[in-house]
PDB file of N, CA and C in Angstrom:
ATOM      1  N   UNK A   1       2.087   1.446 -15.028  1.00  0.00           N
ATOM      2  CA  UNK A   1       2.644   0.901 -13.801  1.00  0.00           C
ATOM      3  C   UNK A   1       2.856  -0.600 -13.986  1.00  0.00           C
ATOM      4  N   UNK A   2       4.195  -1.014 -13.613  1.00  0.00           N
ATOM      5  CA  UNK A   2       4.254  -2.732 -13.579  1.00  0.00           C
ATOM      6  C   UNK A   2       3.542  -3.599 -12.710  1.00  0.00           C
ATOM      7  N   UNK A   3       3.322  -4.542 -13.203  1.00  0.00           N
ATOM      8  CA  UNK A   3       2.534  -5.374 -12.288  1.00  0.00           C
ATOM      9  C   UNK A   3       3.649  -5.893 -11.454  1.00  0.00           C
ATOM     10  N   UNK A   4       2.766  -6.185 -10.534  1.00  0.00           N
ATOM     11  CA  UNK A   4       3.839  -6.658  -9.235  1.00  0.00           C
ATOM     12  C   UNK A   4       3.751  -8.076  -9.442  1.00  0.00           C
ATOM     13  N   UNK A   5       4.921  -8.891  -8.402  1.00  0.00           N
ATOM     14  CA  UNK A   5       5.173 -10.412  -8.616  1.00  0.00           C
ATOM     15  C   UNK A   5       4.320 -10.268  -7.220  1.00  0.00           C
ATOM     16  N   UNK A   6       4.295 -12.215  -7.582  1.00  0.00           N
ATOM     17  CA  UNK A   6       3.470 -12.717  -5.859  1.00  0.00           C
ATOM     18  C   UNK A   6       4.564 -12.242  -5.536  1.00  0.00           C
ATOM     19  N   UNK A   7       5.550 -12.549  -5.193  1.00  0.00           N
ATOM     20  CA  UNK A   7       6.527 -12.664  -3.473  1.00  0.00           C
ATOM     21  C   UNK A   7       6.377 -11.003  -3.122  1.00  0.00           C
ATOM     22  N   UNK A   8       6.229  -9.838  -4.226  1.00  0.00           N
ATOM     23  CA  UNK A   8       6.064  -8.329  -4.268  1.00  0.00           C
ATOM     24  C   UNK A   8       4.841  -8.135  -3.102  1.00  0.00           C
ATOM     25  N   UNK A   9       3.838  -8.729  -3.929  1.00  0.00           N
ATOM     26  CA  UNK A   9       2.277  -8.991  -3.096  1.00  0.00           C
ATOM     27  C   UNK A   9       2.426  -9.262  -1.757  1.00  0.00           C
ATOM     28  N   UNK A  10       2.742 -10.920  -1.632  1.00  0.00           N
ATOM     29  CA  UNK A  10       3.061 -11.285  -0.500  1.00  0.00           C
ATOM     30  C   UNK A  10       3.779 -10.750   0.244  1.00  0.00           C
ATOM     31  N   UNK A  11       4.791  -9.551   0.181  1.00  0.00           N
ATOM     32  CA  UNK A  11       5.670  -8.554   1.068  1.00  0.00           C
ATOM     33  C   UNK A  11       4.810  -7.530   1.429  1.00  0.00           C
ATOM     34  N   UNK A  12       3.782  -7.166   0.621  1.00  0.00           N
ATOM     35  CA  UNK A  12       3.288  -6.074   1.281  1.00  0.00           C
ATOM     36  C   UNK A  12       2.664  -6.170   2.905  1.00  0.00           C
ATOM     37  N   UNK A  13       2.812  -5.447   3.498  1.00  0.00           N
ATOM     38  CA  UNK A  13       2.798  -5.074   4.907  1.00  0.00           C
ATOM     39  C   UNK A  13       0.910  -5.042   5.442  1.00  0.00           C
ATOM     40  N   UNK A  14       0.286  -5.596   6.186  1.00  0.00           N
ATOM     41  CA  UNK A  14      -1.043  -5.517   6.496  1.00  0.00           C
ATOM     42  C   UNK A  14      -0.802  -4.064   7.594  1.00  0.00           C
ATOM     43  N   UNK A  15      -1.903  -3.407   7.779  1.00  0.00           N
ATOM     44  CA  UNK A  15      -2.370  -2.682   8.900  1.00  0.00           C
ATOM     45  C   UNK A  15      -2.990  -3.538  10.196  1.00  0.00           C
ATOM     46  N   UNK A  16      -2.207  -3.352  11.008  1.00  0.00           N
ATOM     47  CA  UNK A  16      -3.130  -3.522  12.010  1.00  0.00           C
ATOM     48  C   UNK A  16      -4.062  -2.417  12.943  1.00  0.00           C
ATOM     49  N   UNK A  17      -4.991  -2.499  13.011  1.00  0.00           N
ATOM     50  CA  UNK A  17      -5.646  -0.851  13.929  1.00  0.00           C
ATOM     51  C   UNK A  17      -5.594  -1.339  15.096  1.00  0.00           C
ATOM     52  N   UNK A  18      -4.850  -0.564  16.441  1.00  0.00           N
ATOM     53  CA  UNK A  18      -4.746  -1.028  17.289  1.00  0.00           C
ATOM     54  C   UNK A  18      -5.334   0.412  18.109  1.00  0.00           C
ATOM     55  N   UNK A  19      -4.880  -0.026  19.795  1.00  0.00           N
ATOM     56  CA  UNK A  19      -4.884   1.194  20.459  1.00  0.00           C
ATOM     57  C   UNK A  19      -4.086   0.445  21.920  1.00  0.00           C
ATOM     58  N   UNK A  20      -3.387   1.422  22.553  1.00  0.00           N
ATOM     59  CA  UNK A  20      -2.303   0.868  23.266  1.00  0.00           C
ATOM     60  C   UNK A  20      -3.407   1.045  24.855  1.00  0.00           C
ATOM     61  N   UNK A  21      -2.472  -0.724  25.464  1.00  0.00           N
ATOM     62  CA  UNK A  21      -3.628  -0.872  26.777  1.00  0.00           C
ATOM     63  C   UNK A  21      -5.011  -1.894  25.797  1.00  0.00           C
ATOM     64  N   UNK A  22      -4.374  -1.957  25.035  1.00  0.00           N
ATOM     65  CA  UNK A  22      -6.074  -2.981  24.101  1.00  0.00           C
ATOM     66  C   UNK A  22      -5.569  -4.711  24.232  1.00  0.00           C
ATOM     67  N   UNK A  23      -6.137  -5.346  25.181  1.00  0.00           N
ATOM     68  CA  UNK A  23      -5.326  -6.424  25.679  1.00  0.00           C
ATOM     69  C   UNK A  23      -6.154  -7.304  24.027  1.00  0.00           C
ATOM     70  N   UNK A  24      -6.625  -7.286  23.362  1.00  0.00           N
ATOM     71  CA  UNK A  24      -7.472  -7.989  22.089  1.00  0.00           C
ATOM     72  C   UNK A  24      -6.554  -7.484  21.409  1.00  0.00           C
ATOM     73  N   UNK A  25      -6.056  -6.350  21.087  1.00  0.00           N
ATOM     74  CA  UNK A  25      -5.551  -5.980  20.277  1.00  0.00           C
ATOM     75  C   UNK A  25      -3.722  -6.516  20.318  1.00  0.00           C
ATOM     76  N   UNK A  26      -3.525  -6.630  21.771  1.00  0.00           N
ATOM     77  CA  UNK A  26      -1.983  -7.016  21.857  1.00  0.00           C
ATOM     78  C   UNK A  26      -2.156  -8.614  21.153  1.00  0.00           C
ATOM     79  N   UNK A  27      -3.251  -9.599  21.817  1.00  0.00           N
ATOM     80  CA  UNK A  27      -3.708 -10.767  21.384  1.00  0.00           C
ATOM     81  C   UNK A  27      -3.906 -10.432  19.892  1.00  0.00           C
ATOM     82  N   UNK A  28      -3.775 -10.151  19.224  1.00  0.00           N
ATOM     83  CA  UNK A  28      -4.237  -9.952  17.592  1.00  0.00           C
ATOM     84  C   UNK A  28      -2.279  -9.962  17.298  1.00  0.00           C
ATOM     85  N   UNK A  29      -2.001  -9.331  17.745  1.00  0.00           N
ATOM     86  CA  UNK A  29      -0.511  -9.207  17.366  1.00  0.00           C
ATOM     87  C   UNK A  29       0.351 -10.248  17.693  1.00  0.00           C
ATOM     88  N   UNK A  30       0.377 -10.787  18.726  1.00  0.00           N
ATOM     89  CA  UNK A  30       0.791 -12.229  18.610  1.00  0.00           C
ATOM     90  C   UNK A  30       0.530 -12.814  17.787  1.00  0.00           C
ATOM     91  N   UNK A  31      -0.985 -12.945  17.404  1.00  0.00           N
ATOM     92  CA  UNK A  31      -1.175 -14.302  16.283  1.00  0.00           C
ATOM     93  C   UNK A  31      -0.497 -14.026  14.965  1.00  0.00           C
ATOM     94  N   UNK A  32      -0.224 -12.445  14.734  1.00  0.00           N
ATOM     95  CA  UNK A  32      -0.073 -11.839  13.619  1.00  0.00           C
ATOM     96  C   UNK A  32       1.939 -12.436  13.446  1.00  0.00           C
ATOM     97  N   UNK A  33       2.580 -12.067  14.799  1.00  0.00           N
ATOM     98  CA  UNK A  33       3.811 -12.542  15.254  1.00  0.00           C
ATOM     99  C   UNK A  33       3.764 -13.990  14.861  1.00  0.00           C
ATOM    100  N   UNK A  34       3.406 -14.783  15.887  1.00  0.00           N
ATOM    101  CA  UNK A  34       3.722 -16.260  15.457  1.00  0.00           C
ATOM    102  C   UNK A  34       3.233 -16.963  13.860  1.00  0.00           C
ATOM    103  N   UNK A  35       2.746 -16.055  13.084  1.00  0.00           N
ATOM    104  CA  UNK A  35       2.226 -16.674  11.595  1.00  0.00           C
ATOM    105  C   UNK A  35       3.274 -16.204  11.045  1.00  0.00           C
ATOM    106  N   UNK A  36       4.307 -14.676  11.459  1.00  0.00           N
ATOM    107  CA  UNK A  36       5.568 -14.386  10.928  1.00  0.00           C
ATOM    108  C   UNK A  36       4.989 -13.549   9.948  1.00  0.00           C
ATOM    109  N   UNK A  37       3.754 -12.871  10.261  1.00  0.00           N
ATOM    110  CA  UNK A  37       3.261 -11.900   9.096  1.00  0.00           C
ATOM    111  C   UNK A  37       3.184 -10.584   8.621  1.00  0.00           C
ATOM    112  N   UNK A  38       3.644 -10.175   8.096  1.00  0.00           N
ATOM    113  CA  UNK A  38       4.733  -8.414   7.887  1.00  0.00           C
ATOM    114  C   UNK A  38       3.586  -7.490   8.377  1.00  0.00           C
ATOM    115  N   UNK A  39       3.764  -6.372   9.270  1.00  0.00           N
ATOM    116  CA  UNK A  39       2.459  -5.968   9.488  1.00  0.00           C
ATOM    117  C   UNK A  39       2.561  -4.311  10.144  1.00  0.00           C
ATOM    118  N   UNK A  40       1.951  -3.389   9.870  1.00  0.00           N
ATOM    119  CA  UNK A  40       2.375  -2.502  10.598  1.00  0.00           C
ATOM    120  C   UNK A  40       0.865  -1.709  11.802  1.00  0.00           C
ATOM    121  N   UNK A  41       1.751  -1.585  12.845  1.00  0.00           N
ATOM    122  CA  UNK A  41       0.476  -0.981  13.561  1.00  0.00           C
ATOM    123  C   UNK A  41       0.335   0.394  13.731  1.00  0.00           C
ATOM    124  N   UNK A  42      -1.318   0.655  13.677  1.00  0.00           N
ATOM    125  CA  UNK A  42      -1.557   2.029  13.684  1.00  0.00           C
ATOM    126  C   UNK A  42      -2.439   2.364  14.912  1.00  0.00           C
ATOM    127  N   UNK A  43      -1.508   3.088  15.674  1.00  0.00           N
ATOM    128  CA  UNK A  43      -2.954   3.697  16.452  1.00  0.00           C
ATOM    129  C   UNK A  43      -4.231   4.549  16.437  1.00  0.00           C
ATOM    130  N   UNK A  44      -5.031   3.858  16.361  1.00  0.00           N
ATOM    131  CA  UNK A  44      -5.953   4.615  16.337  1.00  0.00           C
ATOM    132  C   UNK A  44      -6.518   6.246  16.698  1.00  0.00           C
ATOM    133  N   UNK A  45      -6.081   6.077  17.941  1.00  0.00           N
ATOM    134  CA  UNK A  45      -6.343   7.400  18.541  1.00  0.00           C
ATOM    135  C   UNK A  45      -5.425   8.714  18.020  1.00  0.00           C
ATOM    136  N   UNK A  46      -3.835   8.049  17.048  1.00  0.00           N
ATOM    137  CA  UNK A  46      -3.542   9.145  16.332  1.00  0.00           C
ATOM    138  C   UNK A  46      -4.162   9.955  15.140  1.00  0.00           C
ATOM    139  N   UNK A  47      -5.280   9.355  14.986  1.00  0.00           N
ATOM    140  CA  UNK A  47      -6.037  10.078  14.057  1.00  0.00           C
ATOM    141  C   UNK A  47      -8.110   9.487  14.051  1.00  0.00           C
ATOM    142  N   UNK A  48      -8.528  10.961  13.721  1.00  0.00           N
ATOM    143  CA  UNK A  48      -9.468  11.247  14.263  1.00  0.00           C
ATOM    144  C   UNK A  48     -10.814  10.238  13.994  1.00  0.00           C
ATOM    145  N   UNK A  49     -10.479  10.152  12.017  1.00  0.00           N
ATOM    146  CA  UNK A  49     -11.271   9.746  11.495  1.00  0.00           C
ATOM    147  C   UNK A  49     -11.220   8.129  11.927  1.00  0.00           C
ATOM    148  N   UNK A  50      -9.896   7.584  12.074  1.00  0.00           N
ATOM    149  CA  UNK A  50      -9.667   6.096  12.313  1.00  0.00           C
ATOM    150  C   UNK A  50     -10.091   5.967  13.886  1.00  0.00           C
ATOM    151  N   UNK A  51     -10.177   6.957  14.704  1.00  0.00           N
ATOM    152  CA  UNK A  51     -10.555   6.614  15.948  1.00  0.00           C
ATOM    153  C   UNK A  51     -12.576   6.431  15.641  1.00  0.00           C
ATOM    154  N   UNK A  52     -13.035   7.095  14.922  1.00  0.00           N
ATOM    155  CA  UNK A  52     -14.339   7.257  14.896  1.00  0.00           C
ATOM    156  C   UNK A  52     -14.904   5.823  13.883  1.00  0.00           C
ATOM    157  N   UNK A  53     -14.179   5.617  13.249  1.00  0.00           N
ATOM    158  CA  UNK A  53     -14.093   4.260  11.906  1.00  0.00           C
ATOM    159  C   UNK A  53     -14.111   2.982  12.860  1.00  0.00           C
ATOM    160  N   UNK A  54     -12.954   3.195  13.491  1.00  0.00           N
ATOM    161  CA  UNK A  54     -12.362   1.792  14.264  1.00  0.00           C
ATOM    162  C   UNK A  54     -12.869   1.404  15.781  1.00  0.00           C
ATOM    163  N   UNK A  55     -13.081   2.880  16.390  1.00  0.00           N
ATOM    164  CA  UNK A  55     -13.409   3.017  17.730  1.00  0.00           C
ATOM    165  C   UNK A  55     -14.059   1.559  18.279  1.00  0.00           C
ATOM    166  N   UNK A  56     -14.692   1.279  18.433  1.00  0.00           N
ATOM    167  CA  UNK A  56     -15.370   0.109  19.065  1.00  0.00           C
ATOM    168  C   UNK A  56     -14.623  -1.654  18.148  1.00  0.00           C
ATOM    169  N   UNK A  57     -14.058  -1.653  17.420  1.00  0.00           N
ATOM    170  CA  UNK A  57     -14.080  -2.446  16.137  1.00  0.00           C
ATOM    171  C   UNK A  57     -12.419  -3.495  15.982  1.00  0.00           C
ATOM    172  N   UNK A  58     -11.641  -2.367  17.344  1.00  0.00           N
ATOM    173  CA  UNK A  58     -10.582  -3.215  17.019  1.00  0.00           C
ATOM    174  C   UNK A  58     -10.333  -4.112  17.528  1.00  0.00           C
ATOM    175  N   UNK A  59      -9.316  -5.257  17.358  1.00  0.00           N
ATOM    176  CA  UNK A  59      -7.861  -4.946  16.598  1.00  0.00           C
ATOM    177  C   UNK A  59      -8.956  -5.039  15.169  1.00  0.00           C
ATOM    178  N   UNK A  60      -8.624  -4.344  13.746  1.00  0.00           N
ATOM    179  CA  UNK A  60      -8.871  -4.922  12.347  1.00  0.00           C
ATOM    180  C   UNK A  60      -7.302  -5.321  11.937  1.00  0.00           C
ATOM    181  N   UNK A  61      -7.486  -5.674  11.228  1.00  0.00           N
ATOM    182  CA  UNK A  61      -6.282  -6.251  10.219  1.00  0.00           C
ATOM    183  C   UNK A  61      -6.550  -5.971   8.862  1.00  0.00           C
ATOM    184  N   UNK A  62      -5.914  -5.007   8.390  1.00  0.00           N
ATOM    185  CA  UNK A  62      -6.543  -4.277   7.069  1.00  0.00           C
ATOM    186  C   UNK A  62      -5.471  -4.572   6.342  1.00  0.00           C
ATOM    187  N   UNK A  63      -5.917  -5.346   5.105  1.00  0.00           N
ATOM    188  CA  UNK A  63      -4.848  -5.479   3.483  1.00  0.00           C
ATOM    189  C   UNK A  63      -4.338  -4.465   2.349  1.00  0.00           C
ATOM    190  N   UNK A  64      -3.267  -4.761   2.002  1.00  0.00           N
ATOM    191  CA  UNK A  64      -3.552  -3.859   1.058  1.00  0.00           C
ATOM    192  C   UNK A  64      -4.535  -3.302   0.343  1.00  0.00           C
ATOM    193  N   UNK A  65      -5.130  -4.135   0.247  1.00  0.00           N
ATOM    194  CA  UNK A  65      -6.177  -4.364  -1.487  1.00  0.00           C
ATOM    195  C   UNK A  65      -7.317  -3.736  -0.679  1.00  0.00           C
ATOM    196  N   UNK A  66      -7.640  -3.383   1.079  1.00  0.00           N
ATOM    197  CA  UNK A  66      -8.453  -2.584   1.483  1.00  0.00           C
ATOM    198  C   UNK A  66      -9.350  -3.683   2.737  1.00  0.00           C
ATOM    199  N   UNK A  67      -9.020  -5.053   1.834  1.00  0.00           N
ATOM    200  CA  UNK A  67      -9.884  -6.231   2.937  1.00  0.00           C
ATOM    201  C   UNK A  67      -9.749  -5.938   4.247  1.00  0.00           C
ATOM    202  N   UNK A  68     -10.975  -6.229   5.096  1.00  0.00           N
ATOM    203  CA  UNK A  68     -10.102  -6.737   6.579  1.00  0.00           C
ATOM    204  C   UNK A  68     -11.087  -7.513   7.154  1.00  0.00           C
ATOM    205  N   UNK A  69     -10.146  -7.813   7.900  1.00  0.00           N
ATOM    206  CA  UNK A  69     -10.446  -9.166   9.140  1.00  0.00           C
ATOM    207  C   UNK A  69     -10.797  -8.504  10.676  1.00  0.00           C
ATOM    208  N   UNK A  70     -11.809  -8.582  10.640  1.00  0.00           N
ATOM    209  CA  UNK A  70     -12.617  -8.337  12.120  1.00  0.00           C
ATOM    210  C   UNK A  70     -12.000  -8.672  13.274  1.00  0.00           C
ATOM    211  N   UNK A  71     -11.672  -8.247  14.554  1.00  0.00           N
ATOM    212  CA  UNK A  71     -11.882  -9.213  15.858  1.00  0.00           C
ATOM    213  C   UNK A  71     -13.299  -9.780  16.423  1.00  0.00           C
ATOM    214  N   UNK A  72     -13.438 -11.199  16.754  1.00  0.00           N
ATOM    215  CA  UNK A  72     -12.425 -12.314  16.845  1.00  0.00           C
ATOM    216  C   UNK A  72     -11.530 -13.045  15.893  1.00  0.00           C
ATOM    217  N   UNK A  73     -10.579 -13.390  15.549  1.00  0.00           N
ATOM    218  CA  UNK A  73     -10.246 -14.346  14.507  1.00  0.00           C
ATOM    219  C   UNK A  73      -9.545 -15.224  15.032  1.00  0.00           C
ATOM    220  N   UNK A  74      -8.710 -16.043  14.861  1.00  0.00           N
ATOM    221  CA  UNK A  74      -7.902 -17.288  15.126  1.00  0.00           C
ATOM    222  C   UNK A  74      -6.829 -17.089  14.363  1.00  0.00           C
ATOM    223  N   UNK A  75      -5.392 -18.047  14.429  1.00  0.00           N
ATOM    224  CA  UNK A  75      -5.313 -18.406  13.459  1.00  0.00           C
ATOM    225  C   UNK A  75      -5.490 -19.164  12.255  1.00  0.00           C
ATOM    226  N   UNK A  76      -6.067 -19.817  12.476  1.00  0.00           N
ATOM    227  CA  UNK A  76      -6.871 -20.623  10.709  1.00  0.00           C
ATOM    228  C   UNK A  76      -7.450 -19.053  10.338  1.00  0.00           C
ATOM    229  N   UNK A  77      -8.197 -18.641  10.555  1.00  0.00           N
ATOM    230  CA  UNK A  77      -9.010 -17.742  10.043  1.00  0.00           C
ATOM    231  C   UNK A  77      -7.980 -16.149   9.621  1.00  0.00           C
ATOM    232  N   UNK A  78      -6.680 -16.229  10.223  1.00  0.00           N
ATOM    233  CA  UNK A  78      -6.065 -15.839   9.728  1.00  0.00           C
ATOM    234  C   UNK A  78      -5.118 -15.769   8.632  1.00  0.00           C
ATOM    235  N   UNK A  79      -4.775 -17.281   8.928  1.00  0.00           N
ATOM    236  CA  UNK A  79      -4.284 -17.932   7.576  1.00  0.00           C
ATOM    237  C   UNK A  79      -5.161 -17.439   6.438  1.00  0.00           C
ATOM    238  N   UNK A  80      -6.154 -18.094   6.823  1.00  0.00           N
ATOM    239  CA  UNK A  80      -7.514 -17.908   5.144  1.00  0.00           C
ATOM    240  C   UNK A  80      -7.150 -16.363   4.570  1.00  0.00           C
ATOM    241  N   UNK A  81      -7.704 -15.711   5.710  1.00  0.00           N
ATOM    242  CA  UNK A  81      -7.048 -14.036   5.454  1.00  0.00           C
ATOM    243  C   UNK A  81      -6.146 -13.371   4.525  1.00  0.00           C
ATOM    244  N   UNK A  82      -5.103 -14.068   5.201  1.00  0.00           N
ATOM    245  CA  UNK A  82      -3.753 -13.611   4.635  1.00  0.00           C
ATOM    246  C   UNK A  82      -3.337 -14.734   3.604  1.00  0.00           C
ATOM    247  N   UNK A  83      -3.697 -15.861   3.683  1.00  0.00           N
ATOM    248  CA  UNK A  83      -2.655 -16.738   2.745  1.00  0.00           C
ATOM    249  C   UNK A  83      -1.547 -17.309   3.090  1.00  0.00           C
ATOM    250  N   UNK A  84      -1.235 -16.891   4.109  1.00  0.00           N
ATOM    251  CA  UNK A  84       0.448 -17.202   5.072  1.00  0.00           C
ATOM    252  C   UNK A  84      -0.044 -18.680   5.220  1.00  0.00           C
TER     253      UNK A  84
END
């Protein structure tokens, strides 16, 4: 398999774990919005194991590479995160 370039890296898409009506979680997506950071959201409650994983825990912000970022964060602490 080829190794990927940064800008490859840097395109890849974060998870966000959300759940709709999650006013932390809409607040997580803004910050995620105004940093301009590629991201896709998952609801939780569409699946069983991520509702039981995440249940109490969201918004996370999960990386490729598997990292994630807890709620509360900021953005600085998102920056650090992501690198953006």
């Amino acid at each position: 398999m080829p190794e990927l370039t940064q800008t490859e890296l840097d395109n890849r898409p974060y998870l966000l774990y959300h759940t709709d009506g999650c006013h932390l979680c809409e607040l997580a997506a803004a910050l995620l919005d105004a940093a301009d950071i590629n991201y896709h959201a998952i609801d939780i409650c569409d699946d069983a194991y991520l509702a039981q994983r995440y249940g109490v825990s969201i918004p996370v912000l999960k990386a490729w590479n598997d990292n994630e970022l807890q709620w509360p964060f900021n953005a600085t602490q998102l920056q650090e995160f992501t690198g953006a």
